[in-house]
Protein backbone atom coordinates (compact mmCIF):
# COMPACT_ATOMS: atom_id res chain seq x y z
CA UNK A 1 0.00 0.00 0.00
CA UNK A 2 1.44 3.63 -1.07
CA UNK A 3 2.19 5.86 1.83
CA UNK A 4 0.65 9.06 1.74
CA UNK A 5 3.44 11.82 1.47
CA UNK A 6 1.90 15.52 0.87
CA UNK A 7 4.32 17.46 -1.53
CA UNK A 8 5.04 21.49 -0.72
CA UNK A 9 7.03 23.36 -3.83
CA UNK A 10 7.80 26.86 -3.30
CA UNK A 11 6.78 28.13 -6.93
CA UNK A 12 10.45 29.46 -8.82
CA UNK A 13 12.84 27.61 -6.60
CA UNK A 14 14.19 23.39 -7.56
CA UNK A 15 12.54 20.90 -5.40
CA UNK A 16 14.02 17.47 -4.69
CA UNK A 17 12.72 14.56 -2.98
CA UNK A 18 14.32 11.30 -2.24
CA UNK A 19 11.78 7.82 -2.03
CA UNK A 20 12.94 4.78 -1.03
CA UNK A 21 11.65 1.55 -1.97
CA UNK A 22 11.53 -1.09 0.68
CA UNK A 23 10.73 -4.62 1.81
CA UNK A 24 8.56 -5.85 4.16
CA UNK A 25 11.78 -5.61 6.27
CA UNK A 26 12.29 -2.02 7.48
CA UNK A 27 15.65 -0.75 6.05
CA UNK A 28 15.98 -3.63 3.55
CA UNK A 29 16.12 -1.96 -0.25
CA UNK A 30 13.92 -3.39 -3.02
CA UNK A 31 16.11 -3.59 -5.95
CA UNK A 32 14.62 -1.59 -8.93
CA UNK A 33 17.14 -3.07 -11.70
CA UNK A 34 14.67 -3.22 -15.19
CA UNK A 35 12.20 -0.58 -13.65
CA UNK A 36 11.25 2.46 -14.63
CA UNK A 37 9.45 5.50 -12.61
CA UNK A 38 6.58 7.76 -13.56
CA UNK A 39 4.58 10.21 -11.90
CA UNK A 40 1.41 12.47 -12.47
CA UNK A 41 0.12 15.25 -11.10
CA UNK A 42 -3.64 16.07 -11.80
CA UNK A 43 -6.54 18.61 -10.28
CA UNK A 44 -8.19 15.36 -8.60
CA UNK A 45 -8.09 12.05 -8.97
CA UNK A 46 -10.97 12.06 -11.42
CA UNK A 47 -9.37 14.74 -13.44
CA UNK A 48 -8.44 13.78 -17.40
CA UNK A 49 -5.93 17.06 -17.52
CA UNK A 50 -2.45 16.46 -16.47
CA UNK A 51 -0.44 19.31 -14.95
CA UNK A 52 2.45 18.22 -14.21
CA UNK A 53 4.35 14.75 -15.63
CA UNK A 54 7.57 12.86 -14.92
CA UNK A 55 9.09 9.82 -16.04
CA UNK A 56 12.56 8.21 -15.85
CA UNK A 57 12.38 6.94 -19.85
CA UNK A 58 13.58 8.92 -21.15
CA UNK A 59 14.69 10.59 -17.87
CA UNK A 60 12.49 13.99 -17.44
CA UNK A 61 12.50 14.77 -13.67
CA UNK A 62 12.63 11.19 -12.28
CA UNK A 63 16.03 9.23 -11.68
CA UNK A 64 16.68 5.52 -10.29
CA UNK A 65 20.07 6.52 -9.51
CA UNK A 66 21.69 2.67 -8.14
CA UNK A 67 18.73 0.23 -8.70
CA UNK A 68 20.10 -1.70 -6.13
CA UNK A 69 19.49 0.88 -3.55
CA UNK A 70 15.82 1.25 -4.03
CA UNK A 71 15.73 4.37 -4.44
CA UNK A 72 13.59 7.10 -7.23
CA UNK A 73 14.57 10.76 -7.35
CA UNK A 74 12.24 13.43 -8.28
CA UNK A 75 13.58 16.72 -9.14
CA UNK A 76 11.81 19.61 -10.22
CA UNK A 77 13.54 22.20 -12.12
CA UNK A 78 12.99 26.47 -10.75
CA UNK A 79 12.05 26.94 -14.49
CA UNK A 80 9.32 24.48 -14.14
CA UNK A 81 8.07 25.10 -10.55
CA UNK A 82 7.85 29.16 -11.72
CA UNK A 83 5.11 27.56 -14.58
CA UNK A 84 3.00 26.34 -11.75
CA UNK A 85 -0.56 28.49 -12.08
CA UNK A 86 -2.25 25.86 -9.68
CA UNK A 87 -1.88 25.67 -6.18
CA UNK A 88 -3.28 22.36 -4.59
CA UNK A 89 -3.68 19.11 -6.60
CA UNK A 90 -3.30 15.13 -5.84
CA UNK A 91 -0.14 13.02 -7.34
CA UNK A 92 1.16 9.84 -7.07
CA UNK A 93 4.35 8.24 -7.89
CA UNK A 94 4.63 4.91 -9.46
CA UNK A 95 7.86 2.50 -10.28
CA UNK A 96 7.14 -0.75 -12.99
CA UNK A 97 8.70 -3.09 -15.11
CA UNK A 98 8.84 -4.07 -18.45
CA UNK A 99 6.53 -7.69 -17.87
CA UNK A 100 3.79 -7.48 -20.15
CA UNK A 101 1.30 -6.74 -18.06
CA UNK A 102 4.01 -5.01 -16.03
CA UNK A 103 4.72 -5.24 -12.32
CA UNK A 104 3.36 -1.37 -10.93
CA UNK A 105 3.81 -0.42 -7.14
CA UNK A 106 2.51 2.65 -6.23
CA UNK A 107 5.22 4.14 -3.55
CA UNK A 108 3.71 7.34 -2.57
CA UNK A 109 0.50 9.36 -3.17
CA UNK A 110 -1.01 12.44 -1.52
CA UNK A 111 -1.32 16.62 -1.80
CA UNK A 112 0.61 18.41 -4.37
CA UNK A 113 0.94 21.82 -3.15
CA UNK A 114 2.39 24.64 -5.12
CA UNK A 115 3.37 28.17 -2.72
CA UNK A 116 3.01 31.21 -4.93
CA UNK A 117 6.10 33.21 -5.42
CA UNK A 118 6.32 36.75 -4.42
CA UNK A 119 9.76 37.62 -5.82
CA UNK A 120 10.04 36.93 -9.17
């Protein structure tokens, strides 16, 4: 089951989050060799307009940096934050494999929430 993880960007500044894909045993890495990540970010969850995508293939904002450590890195360029016109949305972050049907774990889900910027 996804853990819910509510997302804050500060609208024109690079945000960066580190998830970590584990076992059943706390602290034990699932090894991600032959996956792929991709994540959406949408109005609601019954929304058919996207406003904001990533995916690892090819890479655009999401990175499995050492397979072996489990672990998917989102980052989110100031350049694309400072696009942000919304301000509170729903995401979720998914890794899978290339099995036909493939192998999809959802690893996080929650708020995507977008401060406005006041310098700019």
């Amino acid at each position: 089951m996804a853990q819910t993880y509510n997302i804050h960007i500060e609208q024109g500044a690079t945000y960066t989050l580190t998830v970590t894909y584990e076992t059943s045993v706390v602290g034990v890495p699932v090894d991600l060799t032959g996956y792929e990540a991709r994540m959406q970010v949408r109005e609601s969850v019954a929304s058919t307009t996207t406003l904001a995508s990533f995916t690892s293939s090819p890479v655009a904002g999401l990175e499995i940096p050492v397979p072996a450590n489990g672990l998917v890195v989102l980052t989110v360029t100031s350049a694309q934050t400072a696009l942000y016109a919304f301000t509170n949305a729903v995401y979720d972050l998914e890794v899978f494999d290339a099995s036909v049907p493939p192998d999809v774990v959802r690893l996080i889900q929650g708020r995507f929430v977008v401060n406005p910027e006041v310098t700019r």
